[in-house]
Protein backbone atom coordinates (compact mmCIF):
# COMPACT_ATOMS: atom_id res chain seq x y z
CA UNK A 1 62.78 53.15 -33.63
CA UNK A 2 64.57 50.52 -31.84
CA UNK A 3 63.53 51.66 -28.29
CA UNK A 4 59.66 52.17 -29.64
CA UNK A 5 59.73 48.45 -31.34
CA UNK A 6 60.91 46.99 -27.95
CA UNK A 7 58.29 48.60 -26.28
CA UNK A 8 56.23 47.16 -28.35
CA UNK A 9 57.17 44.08 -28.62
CA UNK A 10 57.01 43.76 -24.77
CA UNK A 11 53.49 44.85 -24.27
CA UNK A 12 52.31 41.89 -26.62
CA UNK A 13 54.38 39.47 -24.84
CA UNK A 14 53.08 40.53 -21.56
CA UNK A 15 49.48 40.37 -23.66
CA UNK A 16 50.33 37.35 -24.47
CA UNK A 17 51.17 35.17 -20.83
CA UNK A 18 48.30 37.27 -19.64
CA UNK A 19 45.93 36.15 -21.85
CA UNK A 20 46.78 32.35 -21.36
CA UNK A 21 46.75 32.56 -17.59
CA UNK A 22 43.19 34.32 -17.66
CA UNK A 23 42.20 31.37 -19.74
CA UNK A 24 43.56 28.72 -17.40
CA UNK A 25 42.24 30.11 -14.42
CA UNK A 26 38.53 29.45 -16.07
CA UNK A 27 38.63 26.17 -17.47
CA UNK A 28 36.82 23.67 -15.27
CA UNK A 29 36.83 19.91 -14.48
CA UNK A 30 33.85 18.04 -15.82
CA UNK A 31 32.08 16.42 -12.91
CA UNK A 32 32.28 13.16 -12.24
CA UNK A 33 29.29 10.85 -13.07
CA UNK A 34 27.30 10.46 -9.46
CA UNK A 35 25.19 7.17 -9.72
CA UNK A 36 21.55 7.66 -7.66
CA UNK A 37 20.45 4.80 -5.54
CA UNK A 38 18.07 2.92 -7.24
CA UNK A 39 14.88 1.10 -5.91
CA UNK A 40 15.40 -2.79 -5.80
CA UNK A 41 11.78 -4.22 -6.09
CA UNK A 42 12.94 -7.90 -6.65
CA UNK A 43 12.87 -9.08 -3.19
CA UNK A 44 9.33 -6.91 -1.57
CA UNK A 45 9.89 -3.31 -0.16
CA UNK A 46 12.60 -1.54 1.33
CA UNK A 47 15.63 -2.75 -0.66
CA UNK A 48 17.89 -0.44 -2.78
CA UNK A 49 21.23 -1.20 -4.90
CA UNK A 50 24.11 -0.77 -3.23
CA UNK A 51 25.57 1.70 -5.79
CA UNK A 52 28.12 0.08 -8.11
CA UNK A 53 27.10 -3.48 -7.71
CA UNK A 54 23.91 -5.25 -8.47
CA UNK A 55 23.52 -6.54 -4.63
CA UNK A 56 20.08 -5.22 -2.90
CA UNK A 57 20.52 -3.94 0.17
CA UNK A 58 17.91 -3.81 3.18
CA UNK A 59 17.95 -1.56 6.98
CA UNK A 60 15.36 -2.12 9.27
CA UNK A 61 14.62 -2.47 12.71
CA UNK A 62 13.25 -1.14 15.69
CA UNK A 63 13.09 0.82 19.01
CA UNK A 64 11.80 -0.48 22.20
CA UNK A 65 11.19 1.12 25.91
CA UNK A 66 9.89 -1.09 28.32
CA UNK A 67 9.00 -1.33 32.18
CA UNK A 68 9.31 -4.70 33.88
CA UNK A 69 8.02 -5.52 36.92
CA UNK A 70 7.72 -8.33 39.50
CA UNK A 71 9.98 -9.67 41.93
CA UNK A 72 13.87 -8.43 41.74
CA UNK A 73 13.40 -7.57 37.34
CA UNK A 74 16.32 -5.94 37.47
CA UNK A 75 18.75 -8.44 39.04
CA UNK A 76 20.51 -7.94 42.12
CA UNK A 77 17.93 -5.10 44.28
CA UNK A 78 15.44 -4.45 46.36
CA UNK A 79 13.22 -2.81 43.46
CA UNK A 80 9.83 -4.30 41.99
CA UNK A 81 10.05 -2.47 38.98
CA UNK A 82 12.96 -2.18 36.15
CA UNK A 83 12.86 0.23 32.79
CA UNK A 84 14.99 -1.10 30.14
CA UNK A 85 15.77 0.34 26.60
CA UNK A 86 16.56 -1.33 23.33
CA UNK A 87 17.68 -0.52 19.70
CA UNK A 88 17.92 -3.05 17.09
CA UNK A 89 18.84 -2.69 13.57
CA UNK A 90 18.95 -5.51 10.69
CA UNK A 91 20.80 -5.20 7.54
CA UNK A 92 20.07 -8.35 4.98
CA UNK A 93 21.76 -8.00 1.27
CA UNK A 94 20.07 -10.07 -1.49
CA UNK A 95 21.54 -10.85 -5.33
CA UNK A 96 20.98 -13.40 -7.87
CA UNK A 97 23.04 -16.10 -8.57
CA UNK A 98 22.34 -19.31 -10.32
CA UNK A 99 21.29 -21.27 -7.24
CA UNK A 100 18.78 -18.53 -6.26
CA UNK A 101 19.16 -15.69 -4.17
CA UNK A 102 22.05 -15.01 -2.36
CA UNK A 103 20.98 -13.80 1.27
CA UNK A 104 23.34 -12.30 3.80
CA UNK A 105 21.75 -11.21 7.08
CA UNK A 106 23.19 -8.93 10.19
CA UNK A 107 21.33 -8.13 13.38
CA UNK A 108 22.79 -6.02 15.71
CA UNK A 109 21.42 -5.29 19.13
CA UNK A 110 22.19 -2.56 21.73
CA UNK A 111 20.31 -3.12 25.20
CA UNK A 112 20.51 -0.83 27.99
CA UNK A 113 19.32 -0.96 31.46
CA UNK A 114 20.65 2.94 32.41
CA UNK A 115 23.38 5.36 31.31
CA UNK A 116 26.13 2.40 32.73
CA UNK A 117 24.88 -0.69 32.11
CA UNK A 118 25.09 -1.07 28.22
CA UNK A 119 25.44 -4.14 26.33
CA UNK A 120 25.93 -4.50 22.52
CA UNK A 121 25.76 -8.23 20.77
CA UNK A 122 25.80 -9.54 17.18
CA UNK A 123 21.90 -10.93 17.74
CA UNK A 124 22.56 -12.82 14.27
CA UNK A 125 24.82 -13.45 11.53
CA UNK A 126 24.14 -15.99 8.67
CA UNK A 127 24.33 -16.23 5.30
CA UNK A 128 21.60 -18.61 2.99
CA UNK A 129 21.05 -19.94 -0.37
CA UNK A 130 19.35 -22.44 -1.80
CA UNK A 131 17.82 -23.44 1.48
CA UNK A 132 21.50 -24.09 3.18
CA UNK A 133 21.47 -21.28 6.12
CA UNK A 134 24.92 -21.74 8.10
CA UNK A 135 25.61 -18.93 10.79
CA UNK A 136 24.41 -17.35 14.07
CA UNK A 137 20.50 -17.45 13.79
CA UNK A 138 17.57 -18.60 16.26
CA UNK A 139 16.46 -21.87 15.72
CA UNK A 140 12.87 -23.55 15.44
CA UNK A 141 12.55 -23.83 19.39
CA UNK A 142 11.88 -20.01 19.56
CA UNK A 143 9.38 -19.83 17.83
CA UNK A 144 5.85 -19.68 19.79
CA UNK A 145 2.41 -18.69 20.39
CA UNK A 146 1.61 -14.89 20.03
CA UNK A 147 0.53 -13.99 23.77
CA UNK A 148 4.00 -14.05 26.01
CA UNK A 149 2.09 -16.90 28.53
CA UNK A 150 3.01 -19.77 26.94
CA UNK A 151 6.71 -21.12 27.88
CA UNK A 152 7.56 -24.36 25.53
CA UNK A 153 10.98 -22.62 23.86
CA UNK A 154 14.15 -23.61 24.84
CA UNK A 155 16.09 -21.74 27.34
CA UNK A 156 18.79 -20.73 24.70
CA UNK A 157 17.65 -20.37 21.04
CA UNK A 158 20.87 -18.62 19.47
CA UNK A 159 22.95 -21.18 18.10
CA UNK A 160 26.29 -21.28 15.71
CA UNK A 161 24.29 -23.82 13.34
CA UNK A 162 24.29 -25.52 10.00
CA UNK A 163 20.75 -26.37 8.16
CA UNK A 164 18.80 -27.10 5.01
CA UNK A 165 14.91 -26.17 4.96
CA UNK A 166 12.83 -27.03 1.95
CA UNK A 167 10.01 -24.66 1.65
CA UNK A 168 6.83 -23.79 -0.36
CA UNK A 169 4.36 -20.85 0.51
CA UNK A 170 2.33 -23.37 2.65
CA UNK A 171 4.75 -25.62 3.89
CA UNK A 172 8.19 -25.78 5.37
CA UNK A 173 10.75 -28.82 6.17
CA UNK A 174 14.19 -29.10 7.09
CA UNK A 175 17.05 -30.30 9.59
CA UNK A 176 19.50 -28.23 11.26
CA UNK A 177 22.96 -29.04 13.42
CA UNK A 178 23.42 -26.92 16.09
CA UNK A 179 26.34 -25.85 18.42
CA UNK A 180 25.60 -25.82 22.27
CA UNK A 181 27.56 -24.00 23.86
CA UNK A 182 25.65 -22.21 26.20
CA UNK A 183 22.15 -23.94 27.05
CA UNK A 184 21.45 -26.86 29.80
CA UNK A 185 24.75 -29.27 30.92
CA UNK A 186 24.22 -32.41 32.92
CA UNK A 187 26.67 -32.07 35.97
CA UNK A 188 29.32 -34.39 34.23
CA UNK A 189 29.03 -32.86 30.80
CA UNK A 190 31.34 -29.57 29.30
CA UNK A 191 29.80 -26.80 27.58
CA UNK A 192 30.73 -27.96 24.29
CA UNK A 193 27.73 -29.44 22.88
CA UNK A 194 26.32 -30.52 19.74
CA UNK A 195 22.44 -30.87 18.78
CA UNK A 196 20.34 -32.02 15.72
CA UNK A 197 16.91 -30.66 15.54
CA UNK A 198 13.56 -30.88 12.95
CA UNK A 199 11.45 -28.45 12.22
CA UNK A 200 8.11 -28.95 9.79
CA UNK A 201 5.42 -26.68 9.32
CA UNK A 202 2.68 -24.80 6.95
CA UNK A 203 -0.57 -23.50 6.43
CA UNK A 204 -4.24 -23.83 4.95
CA UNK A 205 -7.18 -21.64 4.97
CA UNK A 206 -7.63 -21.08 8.83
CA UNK A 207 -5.55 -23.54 9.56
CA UNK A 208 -1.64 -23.78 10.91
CA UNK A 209 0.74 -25.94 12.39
CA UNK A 210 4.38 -26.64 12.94
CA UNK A 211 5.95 -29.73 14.75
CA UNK A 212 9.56 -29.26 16.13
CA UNK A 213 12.03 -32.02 18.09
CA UNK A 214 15.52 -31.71 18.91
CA UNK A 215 18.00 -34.14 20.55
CA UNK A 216 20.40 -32.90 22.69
CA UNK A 217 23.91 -35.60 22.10
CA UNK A 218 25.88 -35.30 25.22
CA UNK A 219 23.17 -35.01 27.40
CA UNK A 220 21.26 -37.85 25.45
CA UNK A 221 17.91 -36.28 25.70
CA UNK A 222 15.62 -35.25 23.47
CA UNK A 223 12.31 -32.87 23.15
CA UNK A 224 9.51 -32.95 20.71
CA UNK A 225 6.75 -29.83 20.52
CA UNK A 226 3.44 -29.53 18.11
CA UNK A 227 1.26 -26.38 17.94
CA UNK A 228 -1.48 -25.27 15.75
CA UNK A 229 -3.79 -22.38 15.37
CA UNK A 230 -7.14 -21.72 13.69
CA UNK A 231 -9.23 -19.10 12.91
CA UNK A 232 -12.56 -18.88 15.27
CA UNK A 233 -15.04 -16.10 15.87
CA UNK A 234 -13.37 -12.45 16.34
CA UNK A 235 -10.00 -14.61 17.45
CA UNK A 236 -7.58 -17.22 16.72
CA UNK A 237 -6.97 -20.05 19.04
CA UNK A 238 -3.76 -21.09 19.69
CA UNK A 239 -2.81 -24.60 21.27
CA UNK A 240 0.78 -26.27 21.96
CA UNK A 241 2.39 -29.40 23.62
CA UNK A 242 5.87 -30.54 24.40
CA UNK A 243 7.70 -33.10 25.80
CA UNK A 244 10.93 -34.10 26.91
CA UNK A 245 12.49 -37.37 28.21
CA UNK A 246 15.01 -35.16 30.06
CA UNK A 247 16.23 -31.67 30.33
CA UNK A 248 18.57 -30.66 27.80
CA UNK A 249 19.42 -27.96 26.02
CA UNK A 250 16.00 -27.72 23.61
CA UNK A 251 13.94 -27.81 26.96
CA UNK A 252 13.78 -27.43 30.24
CA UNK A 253 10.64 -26.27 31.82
CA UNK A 254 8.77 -29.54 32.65
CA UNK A 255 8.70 -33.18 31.37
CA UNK A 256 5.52 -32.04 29.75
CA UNK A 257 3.47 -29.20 29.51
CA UNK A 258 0.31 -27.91 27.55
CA UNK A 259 -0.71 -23.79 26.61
CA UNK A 260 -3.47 -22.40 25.01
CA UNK A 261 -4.19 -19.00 24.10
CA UNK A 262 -6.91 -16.79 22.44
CA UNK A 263 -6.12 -14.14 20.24
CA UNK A 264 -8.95 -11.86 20.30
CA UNK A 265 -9.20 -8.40 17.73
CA UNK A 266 -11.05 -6.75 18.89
CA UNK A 267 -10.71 -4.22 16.47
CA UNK A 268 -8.52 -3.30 13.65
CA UNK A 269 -5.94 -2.14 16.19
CA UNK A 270 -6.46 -3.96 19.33
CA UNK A 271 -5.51 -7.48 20.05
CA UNK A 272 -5.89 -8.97 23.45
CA UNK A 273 -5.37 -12.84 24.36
CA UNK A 274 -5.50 -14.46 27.62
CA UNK A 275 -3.65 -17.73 28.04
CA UNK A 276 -2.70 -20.72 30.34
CA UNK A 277 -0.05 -23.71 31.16
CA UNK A 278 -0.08 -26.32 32.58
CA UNK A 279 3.54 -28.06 33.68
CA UNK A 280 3.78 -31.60 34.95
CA UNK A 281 7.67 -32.25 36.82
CA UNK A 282 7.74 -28.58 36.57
CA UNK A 283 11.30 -27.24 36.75
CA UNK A 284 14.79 -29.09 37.54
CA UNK A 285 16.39 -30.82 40.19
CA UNK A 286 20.10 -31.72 39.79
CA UNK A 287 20.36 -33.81 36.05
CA UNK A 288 16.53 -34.49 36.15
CA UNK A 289 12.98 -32.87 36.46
CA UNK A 290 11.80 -31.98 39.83
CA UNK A 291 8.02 -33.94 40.74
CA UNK A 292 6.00 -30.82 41.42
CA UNK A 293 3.31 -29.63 39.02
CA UNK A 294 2.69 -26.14 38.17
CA UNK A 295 -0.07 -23.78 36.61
CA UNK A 296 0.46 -20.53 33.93
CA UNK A 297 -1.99 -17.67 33.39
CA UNK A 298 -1.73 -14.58 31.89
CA UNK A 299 -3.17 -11.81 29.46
CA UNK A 300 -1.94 -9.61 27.18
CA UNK A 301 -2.73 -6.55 25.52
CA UNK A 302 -1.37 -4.95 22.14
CA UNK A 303 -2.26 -1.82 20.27
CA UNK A 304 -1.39 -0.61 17.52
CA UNK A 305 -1.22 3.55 17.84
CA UNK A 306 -0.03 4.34 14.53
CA UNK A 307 1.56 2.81 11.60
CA UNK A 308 4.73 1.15 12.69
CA UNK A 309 4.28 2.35 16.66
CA UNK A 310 2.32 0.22 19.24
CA UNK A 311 2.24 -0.53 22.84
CA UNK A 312 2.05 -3.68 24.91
CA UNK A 313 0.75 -4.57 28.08
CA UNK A 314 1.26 -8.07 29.31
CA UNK A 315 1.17 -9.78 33.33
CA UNK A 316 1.89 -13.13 34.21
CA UNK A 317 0.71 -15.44 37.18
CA UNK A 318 2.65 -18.56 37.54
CA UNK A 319 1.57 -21.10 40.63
CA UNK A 320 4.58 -24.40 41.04
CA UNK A 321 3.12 -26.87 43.52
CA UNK A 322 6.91 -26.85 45.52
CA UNK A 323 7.56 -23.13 45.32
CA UNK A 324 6.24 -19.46 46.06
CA UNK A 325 3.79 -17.96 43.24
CA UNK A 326 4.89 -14.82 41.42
CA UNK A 327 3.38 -12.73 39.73
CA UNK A 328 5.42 -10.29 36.80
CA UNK A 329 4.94 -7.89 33.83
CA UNK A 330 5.59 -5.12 31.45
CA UNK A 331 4.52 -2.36 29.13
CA UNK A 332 6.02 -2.12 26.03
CA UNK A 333 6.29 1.08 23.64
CA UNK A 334 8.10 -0.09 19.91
CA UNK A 335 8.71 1.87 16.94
CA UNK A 336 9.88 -0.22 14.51
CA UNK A 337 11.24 0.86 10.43
């Protein structure tokens, strides 16, 4: 009896562990809660949440191929012709705070003229509420007509900068101080400069304009530019004017120059607009303008092949009075998201 309740009692035992391993070995972990990026519709399309946080998140950007040609494109060769890709992306992060939104913006750009020569660079970097925008961002002076004939920018628009801009949806105002580190220098002067520029602007009906001026402090110049469109026929006409009382690092092209442009649609995806300039002390000589005059013309085409995918076609003739004309182009294929 002893021997058979042993036996027994072992077997249940065994019965026993077994049973509460088999029930271990099927008890699972409930999942974790996964949170689903959500649609952000606060600030226009294309933002999300940044899961966890209540910051709106946008990626965009684009992806060019283009063919330049004209005289040397590429740098230092014998070639009349140079293809180049780029790939941009932009990242900007919105939230609400008391003072408004809460704007951070990132542009990265990746350029490269063949499988060697690569170049990446931070194309901006700012942050902005409230109308303050401090940061790496292009200023006023590049803005422009649409057509690529027109040259009133400055030679460098990418500045370290601090500014305020009032705005409404028809009008704009504001003052910026810029760092120039890398624009025009008078032969005495370092490259560690410091500008303060204007910009105002807005719109009516067919109507648009913007006036910018900048003054250059260790070069003690200054520039001043107006331009304005409006709506005519199956077009817009575009006109501008600058001048400067010296080259500096706002502008350097001429003392003075005029461009006008004609945007024509010609349909719902076709845009063409011829344009011309006219410079007057075109180009620079030492810590001043040289005397010659020059003439711009040029035409360019866009089309638009699908949604978000287009091509452009532009050539340029330019003709200084104390130099050899040139003549230069490109075609253009973008994708942009």
């Amino acid at each position: 009896m002893n021997i058979k309740s042993l036996l027994l009692g072992s077997a249940a035992a065994l019965a026993v562990v077994s049973g509460a391993q088999a029930a271990d070995a099927i008890v699972a972990a409930e999942p974790e809660p996964v949170e689903y990026v959500r649609v952000c519709d606060a600030y226009g399309t294309g933002y999300f949440y940044i899961p966890g946080t209540e910051t709106c998140l946008k990626i965009n950007g684009y992806i060019r191929f283009q063919v330049n040609v004209g005289d040397q494109p590429g740098g230092d060769n014998d070639s009349d012709w140079d293809a180049v890709t780029r790939g941009q992306v932009q990242f900007t992060a919105k939230s609400d705070t008391e003072y408004g939104p809460l704007t951070g913006v990132i542009v990265m750009q990746f350029n490269a003229d063949n499988a060697t020569d690569q170049s990446a660079k931070l194309d901006s970097a700012y942050l902005d509420i409230a109308g303050f925008r401090a940061g790496l961002f292009y200023s006023w002076w590049d803005d422009g007509l649409s057509g690529e004939t027109d040259d009133i920018g400055s030679p460098v628009t990418l500045h370290n900068s601090i500014r305020y801009q009032y705005e409404t949806d028809a009008f704009y105002a504001g003052i910026s101080v810029d760092e120039l580190e890398d624009g025009f220098f008078k032969s005495d002067e370092d490259p560690n400069n410091v500008g303060v520029a204007v910009g105002l602007g807005g719109k009516g009906g067919i109507f648009s304009y913007q006036i910018t001026a900048g003054y250059d402090v260790d070069n003690e110049e200054g520039a001043v530019r107006a331009m304005g469109t409006v709506d005519i026929g199956p077009g817009t006409l575009g006109l501008a004017a600058v001048y400067a009382t010296g080259p500096s690092s706002y502008y350097t092209a001429a003392e003075w120059a005029i461009a006008a442009e004609y945007a024509i649609k010609a349909t719902d995806k076709l845009k063409i607009t011829p344009g011309v300039q006219y410079y007057s002390d075109y180009g620079v000589d030492g810590n001043d303008f040289a005397d010659g005059d020059a003439w711009k013309v040029g035409l360019t085409v866009d089309y638009q092949i699908v949604d978000n995918f287009y091509a452009k076609a532009s050539v340029q003739y330019l003709d200084p009075e104390d130099g050899d004309d040139s003549t230069s182009g490109y075609f253009r294929l973008q994708r942009s998201f």
